[in-house]
PDB file of N, CA and C in Angstrom:
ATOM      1  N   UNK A   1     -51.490 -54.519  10.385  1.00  0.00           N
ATOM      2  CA  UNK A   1     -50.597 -53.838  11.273  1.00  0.00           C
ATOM      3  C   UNK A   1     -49.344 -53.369  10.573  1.00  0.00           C
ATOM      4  N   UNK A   2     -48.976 -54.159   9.602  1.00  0.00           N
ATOM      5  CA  UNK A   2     -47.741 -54.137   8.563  1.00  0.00           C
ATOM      6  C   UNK A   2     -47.833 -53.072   8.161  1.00  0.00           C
ATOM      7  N   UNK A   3     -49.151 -52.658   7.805  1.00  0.00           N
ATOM      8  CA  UNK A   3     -49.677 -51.262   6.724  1.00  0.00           C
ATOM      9  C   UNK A   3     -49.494 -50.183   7.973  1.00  0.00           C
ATOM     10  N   UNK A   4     -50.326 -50.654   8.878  1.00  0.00           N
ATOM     11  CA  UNK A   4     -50.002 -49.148  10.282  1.00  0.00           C
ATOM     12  C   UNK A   4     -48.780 -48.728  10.095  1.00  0.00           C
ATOM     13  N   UNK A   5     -47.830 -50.297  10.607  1.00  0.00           N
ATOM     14  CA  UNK A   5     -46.365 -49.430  10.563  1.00  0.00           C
ATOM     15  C   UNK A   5     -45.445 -48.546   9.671  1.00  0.00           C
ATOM     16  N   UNK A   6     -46.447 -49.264   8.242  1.00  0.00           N
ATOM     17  CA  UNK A   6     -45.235 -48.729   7.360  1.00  0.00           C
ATOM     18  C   UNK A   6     -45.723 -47.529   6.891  1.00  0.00           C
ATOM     19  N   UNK A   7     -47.205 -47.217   7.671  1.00  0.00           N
ATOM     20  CA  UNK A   7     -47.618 -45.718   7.081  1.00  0.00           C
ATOM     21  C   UNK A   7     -47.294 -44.706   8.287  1.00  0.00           C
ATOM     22  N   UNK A   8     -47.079 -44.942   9.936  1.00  0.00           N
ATOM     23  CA  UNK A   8     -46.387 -44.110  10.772  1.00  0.00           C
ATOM     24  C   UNK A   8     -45.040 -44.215  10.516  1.00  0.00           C
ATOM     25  N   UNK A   9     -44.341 -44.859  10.095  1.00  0.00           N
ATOM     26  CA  UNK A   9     -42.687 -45.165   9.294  1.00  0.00           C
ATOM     27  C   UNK A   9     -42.838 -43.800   8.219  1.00  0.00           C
ATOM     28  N   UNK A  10     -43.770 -43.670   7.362  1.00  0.00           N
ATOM     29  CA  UNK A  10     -43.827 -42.587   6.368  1.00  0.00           C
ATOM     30  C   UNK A  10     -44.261 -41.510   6.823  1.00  0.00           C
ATOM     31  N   UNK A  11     -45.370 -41.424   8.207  1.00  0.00           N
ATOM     32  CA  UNK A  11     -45.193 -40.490   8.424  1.00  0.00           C
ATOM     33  C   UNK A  11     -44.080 -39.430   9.407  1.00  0.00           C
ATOM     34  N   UNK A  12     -43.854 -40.670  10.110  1.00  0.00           N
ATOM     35  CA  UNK A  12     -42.781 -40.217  10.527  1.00  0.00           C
ATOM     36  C   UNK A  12     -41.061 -39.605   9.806  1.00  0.00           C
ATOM     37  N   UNK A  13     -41.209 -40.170   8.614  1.00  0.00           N
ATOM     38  CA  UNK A  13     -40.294 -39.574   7.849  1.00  0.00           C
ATOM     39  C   UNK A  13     -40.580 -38.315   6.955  1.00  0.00           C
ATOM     40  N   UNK A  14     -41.815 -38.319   6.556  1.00  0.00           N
ATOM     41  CA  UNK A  14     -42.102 -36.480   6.193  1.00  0.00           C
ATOM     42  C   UNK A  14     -42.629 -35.513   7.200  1.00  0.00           C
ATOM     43  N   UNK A  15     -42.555 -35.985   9.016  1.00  0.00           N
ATOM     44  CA  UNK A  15     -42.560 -34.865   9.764  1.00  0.00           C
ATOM     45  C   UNK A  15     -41.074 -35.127  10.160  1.00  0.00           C
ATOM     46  N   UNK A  16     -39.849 -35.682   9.839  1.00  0.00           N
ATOM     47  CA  UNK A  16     -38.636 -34.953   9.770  1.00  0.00           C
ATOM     48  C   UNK A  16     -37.734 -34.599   8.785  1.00  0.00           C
ATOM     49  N   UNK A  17     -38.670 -34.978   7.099  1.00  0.00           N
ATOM     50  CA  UNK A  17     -38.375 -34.305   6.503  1.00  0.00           C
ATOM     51  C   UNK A  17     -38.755 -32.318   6.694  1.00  0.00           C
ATOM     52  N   UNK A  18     -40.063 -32.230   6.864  1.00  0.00           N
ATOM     53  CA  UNK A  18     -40.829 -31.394   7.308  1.00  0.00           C
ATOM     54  C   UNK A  18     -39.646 -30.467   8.358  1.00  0.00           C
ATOM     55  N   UNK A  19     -39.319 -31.135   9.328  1.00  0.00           N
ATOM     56  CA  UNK A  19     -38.646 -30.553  10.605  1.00  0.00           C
ATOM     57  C   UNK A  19     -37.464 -29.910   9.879  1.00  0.00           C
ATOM     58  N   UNK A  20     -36.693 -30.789   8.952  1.00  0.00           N
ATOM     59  CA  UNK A  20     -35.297 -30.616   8.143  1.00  0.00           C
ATOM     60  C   UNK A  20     -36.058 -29.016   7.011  1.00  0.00           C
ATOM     61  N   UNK A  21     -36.553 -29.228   6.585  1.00  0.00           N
ATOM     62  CA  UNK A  21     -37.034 -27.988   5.895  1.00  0.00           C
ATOM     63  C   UNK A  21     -37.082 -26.985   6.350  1.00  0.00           C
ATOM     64  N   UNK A  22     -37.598 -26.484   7.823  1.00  0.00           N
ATOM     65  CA  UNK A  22     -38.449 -26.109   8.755  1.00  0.00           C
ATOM     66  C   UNK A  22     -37.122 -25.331   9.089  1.00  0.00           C
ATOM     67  N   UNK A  23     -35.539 -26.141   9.835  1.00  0.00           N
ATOM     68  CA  UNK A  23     -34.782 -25.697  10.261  1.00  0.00           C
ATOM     69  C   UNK A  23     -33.942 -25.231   9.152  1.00  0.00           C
ATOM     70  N   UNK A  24     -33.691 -25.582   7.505  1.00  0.00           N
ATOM     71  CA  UNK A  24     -33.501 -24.965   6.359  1.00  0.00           C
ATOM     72  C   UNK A  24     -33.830 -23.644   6.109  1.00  0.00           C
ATOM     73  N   UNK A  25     -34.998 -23.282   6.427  1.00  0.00           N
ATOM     74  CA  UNK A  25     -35.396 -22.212   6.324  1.00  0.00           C
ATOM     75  C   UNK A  25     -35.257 -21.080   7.110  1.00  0.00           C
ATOM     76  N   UNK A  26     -35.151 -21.670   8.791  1.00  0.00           N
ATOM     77  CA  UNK A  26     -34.806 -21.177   9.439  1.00  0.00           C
ATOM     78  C   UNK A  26     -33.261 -20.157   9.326  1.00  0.00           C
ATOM     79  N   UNK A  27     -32.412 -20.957   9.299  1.00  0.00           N
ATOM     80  CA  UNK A  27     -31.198 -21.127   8.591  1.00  0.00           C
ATOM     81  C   UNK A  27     -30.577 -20.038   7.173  1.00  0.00           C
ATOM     82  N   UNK A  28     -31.733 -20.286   6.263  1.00  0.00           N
ATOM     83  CA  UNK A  28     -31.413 -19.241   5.436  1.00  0.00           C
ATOM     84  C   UNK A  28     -32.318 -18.202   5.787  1.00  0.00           C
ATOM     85  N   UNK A  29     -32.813 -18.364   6.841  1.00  0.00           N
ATOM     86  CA  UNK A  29     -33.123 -16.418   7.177  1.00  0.00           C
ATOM     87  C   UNK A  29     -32.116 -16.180   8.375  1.00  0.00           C
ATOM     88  N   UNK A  30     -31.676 -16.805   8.680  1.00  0.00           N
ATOM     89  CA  UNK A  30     -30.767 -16.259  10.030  1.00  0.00           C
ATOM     90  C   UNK A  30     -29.408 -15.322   8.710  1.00  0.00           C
ATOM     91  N   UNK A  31     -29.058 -16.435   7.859  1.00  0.00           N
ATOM     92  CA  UNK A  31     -27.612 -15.965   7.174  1.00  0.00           C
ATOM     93  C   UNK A  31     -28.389 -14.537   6.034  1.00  0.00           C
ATOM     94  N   UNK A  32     -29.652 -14.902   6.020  1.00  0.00           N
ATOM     95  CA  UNK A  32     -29.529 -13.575   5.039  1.00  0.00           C
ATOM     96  C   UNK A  32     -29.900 -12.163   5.955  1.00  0.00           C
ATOM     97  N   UNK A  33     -30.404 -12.328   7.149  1.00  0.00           N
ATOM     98  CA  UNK A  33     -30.225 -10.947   8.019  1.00  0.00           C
ATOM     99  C   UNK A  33     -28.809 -11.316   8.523  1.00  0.00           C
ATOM    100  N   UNK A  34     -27.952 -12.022   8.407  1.00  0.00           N
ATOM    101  CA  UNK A  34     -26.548 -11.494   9.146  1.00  0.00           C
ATOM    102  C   UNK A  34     -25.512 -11.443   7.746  1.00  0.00           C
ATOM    103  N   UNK A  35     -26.302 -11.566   6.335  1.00  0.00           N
ATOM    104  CA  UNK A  35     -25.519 -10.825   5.195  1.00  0.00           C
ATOM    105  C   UNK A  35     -26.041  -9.271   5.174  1.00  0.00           C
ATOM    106  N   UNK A  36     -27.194  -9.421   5.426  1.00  0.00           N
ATOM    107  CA  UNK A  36     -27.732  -7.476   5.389  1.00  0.00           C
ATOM    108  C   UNK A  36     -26.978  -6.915   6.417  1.00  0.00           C
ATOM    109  N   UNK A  37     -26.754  -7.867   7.546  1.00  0.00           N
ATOM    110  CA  UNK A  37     -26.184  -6.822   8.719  1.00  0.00           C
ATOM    111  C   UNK A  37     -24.615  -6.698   8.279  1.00  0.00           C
ATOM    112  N   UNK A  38     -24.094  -7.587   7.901  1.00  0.00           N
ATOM    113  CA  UNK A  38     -22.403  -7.140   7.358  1.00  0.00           C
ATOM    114  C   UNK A  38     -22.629  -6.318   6.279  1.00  0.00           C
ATOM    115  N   UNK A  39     -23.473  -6.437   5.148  1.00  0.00           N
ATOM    116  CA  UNK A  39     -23.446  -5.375   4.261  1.00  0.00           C
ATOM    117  C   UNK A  39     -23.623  -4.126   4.278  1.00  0.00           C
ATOM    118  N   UNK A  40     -24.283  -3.723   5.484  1.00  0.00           N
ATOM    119  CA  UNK A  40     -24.243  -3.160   5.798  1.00  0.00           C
ATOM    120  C   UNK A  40     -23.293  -1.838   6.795  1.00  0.00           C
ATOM    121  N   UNK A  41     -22.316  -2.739   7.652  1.00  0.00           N
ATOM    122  CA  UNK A  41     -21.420  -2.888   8.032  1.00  0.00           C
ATOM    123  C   UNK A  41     -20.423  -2.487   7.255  1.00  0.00           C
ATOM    124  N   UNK A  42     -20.259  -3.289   5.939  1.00  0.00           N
ATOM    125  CA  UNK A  42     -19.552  -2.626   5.102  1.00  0.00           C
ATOM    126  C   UNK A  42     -19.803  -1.519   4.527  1.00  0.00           C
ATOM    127  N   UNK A  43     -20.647  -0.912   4.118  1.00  0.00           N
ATOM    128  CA  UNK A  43     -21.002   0.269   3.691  1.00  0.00           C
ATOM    129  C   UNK A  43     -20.986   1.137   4.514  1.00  0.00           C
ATOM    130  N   UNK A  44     -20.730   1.020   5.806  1.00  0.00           N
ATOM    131  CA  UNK A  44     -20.324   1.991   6.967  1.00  0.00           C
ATOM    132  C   UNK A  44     -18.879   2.141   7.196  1.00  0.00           C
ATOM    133  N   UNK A  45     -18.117   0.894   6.509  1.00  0.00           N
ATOM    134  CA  UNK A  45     -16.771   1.087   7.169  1.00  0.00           C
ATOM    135  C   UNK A  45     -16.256   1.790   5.826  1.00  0.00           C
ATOM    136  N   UNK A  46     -16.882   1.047   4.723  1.00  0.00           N
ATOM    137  CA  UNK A  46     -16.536   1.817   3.503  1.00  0.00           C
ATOM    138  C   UNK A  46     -16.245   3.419   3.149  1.00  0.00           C
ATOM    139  N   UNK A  47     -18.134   3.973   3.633  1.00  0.00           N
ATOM    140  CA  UNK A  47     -18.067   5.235   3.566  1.00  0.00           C
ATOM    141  C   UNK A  47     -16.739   6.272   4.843  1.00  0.00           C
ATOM    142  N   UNK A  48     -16.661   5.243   5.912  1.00  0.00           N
ATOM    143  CA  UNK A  48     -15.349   6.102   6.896  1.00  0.00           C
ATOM    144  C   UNK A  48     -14.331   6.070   5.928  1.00  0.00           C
ATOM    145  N   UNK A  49     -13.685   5.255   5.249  1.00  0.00           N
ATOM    146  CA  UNK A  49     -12.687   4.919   4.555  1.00  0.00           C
ATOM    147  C   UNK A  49     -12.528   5.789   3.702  1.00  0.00           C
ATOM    148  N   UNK A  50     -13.585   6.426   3.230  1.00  0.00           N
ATOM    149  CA  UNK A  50     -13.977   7.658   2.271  1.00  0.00           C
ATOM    150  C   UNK A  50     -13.168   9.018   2.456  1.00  0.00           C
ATOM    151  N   UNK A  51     -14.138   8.977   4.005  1.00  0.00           N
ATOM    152  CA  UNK A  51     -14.255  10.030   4.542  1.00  0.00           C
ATOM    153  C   UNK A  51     -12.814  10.252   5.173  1.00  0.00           C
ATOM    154  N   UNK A  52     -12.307   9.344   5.414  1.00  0.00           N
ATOM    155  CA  UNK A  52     -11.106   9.257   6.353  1.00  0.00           C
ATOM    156  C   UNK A  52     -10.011   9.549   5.286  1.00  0.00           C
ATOM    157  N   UNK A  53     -10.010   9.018   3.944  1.00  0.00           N
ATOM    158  CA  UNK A  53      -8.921   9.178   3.350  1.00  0.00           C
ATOM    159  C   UNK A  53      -8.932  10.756   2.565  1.00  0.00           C
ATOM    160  N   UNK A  54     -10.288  11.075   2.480  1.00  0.00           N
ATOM    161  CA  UNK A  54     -10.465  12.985   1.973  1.00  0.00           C
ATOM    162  C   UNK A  54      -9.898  13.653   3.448  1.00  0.00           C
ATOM    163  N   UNK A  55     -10.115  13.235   4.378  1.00  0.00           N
ATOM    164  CA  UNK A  55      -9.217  14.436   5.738  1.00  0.00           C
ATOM    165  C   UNK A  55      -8.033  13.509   5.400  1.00  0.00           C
ATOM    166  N   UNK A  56      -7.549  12.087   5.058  1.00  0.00           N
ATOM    167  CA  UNK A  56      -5.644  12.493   4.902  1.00  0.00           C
ATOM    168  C   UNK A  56      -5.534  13.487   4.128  1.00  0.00           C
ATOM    169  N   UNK A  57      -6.502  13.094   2.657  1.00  0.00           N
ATOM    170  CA  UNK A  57      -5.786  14.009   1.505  1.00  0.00           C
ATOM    171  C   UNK A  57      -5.946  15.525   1.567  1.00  0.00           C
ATOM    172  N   UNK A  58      -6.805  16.161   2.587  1.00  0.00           N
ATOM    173  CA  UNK A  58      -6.578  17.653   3.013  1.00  0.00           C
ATOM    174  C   UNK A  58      -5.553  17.852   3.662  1.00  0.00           C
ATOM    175  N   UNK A  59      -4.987  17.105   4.784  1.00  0.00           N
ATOM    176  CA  UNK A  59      -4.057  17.168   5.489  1.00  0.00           C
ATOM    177  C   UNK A  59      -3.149  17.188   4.912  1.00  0.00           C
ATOM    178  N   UNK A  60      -2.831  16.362   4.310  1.00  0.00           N
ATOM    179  CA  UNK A  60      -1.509  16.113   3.240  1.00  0.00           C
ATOM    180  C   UNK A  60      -0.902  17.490   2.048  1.00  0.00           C
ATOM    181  N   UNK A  61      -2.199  17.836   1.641  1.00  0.00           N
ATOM    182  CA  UNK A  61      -2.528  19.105   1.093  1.00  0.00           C
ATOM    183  C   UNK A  61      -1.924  20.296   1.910  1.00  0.00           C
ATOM    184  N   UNK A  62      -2.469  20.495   3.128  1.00  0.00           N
ATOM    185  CA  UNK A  62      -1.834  21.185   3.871  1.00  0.00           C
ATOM    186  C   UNK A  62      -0.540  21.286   4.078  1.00  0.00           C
ATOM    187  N   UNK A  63      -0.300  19.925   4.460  1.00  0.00           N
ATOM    188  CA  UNK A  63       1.083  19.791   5.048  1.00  0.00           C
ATOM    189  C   UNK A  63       2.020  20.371   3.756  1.00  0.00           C
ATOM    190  N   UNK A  64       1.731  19.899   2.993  1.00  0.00           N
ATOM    191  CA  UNK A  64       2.684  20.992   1.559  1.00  0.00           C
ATOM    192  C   UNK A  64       3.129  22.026   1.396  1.00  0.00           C
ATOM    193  N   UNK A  65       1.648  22.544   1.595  1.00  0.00           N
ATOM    194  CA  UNK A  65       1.639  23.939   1.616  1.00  0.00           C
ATOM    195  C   UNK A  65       2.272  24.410   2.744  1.00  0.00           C
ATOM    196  N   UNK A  66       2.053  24.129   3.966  1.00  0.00           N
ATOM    197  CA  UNK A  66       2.755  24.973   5.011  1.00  0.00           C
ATOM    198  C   UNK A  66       4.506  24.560   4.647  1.00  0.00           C
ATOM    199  N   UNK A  67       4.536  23.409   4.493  1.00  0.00           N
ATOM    200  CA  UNK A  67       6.381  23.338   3.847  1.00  0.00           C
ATOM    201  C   UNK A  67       7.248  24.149   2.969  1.00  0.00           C
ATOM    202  N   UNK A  68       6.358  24.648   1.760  1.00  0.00           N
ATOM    203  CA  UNK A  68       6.132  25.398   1.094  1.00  0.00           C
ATOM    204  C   UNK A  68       6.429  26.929   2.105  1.00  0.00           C
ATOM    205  N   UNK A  69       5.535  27.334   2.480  1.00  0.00           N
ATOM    206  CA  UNK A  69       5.360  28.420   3.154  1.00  0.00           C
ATOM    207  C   UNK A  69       6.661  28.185   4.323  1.00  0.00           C
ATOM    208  N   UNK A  70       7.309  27.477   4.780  1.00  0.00           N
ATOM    209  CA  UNK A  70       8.170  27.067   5.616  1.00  0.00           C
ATOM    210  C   UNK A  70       9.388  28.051   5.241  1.00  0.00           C
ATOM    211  N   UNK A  71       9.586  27.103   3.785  1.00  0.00           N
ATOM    212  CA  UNK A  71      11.053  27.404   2.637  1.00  0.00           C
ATOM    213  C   UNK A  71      11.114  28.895   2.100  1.00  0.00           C
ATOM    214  N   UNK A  72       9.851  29.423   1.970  1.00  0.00           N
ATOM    215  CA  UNK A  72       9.801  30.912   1.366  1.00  0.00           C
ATOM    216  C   UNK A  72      10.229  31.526   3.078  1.00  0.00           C
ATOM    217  N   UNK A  73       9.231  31.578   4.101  1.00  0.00           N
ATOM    218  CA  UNK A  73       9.872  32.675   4.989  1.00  0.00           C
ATOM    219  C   UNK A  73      11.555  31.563   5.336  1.00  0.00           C
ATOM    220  N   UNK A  74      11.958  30.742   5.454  1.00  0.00           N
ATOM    221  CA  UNK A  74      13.346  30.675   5.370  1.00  0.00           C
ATOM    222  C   UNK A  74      14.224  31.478   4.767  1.00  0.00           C
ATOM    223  N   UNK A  75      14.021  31.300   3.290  1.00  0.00           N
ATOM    224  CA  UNK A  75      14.942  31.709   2.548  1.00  0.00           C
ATOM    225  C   UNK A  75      14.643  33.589   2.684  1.00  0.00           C
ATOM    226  N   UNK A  76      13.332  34.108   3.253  1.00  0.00           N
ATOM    227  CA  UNK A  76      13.249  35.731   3.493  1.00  0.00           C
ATOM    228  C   UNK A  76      14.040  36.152   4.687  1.00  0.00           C
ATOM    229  N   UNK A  77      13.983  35.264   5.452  1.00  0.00           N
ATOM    230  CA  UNK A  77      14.645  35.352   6.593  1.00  0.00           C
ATOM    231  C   UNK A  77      16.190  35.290   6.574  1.00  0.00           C
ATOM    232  N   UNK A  78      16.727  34.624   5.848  1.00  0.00           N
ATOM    233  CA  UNK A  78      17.925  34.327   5.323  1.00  0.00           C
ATOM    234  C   UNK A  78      18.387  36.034   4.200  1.00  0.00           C
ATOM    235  N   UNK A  79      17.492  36.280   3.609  1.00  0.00           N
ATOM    236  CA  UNK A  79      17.478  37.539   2.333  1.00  0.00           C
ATOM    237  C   UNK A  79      17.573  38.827   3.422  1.00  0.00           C
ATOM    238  N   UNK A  80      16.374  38.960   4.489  1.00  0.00           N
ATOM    239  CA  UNK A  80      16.388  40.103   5.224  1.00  0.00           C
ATOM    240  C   UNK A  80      17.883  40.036   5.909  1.00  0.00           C
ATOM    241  N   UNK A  81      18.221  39.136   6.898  1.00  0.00           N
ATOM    242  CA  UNK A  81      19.510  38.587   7.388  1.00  0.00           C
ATOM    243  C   UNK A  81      20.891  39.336   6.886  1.00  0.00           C
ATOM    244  N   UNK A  82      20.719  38.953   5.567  1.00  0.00           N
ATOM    245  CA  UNK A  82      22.039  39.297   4.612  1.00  0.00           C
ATOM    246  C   UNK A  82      21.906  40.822   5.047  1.00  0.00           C
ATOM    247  N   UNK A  83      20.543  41.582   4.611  1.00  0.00           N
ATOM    248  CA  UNK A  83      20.317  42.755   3.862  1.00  0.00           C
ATOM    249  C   UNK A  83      20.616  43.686   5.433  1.00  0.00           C
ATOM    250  N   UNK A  84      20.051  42.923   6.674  1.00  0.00           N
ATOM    251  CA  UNK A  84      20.479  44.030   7.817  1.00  0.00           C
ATOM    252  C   UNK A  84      22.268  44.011   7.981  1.00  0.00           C
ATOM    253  N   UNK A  85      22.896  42.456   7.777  1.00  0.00           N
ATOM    254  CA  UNK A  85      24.004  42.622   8.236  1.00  0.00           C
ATOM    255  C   UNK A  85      24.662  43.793   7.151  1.00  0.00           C
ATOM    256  N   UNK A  86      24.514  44.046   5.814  1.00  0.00           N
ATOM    257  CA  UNK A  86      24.978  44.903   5.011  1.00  0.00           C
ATOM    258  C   UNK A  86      24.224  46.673   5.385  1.00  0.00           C
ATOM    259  N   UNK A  87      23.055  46.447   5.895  1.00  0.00           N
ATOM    260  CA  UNK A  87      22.928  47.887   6.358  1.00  0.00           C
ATOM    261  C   UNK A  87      24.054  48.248   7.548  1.00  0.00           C
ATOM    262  N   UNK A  88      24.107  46.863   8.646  1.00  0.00           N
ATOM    263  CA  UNK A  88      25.081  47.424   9.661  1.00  0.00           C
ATOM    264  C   UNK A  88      26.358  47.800   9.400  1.00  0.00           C
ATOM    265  N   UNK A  89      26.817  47.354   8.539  1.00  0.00           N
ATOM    266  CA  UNK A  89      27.895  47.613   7.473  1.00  0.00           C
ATOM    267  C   UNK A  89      28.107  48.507   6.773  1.00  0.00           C
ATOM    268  N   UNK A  90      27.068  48.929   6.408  1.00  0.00           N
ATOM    269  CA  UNK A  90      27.184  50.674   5.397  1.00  0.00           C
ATOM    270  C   UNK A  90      27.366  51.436   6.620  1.00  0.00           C
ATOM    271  N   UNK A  91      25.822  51.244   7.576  1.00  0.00           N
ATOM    272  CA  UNK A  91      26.222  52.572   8.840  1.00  0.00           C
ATOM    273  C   UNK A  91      27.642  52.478  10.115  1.00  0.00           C
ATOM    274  N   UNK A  92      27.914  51.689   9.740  1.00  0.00           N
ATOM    275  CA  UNK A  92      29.536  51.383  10.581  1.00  0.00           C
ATOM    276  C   UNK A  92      30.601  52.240   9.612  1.00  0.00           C
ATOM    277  N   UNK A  93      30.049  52.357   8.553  1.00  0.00           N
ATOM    278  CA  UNK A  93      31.129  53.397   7.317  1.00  0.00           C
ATOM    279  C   UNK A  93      30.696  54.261   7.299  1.00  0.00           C
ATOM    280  N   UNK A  94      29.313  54.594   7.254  1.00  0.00           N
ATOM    281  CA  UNK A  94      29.184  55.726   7.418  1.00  0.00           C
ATOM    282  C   UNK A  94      29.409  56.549   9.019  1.00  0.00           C
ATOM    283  N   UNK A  95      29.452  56.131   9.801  1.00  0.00           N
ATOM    284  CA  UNK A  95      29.626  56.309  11.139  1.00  0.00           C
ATOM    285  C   UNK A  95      31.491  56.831  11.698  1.00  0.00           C
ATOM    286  N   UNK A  96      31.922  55.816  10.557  1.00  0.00           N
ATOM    287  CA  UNK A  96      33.156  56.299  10.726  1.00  0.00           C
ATOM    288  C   UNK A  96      33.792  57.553   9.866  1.00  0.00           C
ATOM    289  N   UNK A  97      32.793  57.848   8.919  1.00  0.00           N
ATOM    290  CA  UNK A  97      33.416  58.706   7.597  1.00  0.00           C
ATOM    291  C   UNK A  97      32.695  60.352   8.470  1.00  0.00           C
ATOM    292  N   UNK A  98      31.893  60.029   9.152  1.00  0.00           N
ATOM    293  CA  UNK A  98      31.581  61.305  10.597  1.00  0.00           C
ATOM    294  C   UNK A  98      32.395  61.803  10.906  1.00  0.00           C
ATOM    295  N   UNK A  99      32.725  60.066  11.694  1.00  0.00           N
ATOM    296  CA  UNK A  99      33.658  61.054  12.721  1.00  0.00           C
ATOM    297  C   UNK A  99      35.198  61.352  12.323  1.00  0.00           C
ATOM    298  N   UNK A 100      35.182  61.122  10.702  1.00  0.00           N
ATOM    299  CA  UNK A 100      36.631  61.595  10.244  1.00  0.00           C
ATOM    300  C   UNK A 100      36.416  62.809   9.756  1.00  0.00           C
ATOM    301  N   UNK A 101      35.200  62.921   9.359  1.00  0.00           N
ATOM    302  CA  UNK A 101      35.010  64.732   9.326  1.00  0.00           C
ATOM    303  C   UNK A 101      34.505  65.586  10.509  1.00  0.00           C
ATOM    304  N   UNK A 102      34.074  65.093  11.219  1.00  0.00           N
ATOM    305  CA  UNK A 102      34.148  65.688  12.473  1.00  0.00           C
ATOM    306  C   UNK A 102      35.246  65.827  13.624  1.00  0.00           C
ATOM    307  N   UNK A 103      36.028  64.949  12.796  1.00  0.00           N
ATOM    308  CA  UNK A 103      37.816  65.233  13.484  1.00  0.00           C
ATOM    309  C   UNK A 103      38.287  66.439  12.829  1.00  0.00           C
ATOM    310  N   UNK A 104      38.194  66.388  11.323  1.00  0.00           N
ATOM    311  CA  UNK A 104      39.011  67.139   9.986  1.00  0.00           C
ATOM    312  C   UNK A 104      38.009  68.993  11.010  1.00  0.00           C
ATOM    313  N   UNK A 105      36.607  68.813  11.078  1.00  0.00           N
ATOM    314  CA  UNK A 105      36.181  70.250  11.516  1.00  0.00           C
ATOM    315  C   UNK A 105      36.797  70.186  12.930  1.00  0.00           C
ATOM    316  N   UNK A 106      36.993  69.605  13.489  1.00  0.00           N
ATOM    317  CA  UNK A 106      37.441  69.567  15.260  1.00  0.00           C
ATOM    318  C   UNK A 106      39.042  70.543  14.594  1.00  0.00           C
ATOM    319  N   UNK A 107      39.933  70.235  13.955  1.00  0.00           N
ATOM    320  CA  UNK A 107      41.366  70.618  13.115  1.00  0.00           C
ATOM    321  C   UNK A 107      41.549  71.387  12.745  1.00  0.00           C
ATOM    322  N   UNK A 108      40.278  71.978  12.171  1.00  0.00           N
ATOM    323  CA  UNK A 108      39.558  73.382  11.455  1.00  0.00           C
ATOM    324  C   UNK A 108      39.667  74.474  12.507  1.00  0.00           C
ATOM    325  N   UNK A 109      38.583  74.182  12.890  1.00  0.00           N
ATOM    326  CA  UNK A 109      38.324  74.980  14.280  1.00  0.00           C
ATOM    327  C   UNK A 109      39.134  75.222  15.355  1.00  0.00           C
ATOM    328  N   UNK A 110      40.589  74.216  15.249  1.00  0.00           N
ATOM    329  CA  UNK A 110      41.552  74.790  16.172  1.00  0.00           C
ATOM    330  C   UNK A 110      42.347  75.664  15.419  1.00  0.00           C
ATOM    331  N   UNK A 111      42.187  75.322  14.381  1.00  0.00           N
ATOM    332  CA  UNK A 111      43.514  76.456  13.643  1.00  0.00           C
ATOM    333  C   UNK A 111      43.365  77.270  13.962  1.00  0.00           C
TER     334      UNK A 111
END
């Protein structure tokens, strides 16, 4: 009976060694589909990160350029500015140098 017990004693210890294996294995397939699924994961957040930082760096690109383009029509706007107030300025002289000869013939013509 000694021998019965001590051979259901053994077997009972390699069907929970068995069981311990069983859930081991289990175990490392659960963590290696939920490493494929984060690696995956990462390679999705990765490639946005990609993608996301080429539209900043167009944007950014842009944004330059239109600043750029900002400062030039400024400073044309500022150049035309000058250039009308000096046309209004010539024809205000010339406007008056008229009508000082059109006084001088008005003077003429009465004599």
């Amino acid at each position: 009976m000694e021998a019965a017990a001590v051979q259901e004693q053994s077997i009972d210890s390699l069907a929970s060694l068995e069981e311990r294996i069983t859930r081991a294995v289990q175990v490392i397939t659960n963590l290696r589909s939920e490493n494929s699924q984060l690696q995956q994961r990462l390679k999705g957040a990765l490639d946005e990160l990609k993608s996301e930082s080429a539209a900043r760096h167009e944007i950014e690109t842009r944004s330059a350029q239109i600043h750029k383009d900002k400062d030039e029509l400024t400073q044309q706007v500022k150049r035309l500015s000058e250039e009308l107030n000096d046309l209004r300025g010539e024809r205000k002289q010339v406007r008056s140098r008229i009508e000082k000869l059109l006084s001088q013939l008005d003077l003429l013509s009465a004599s």
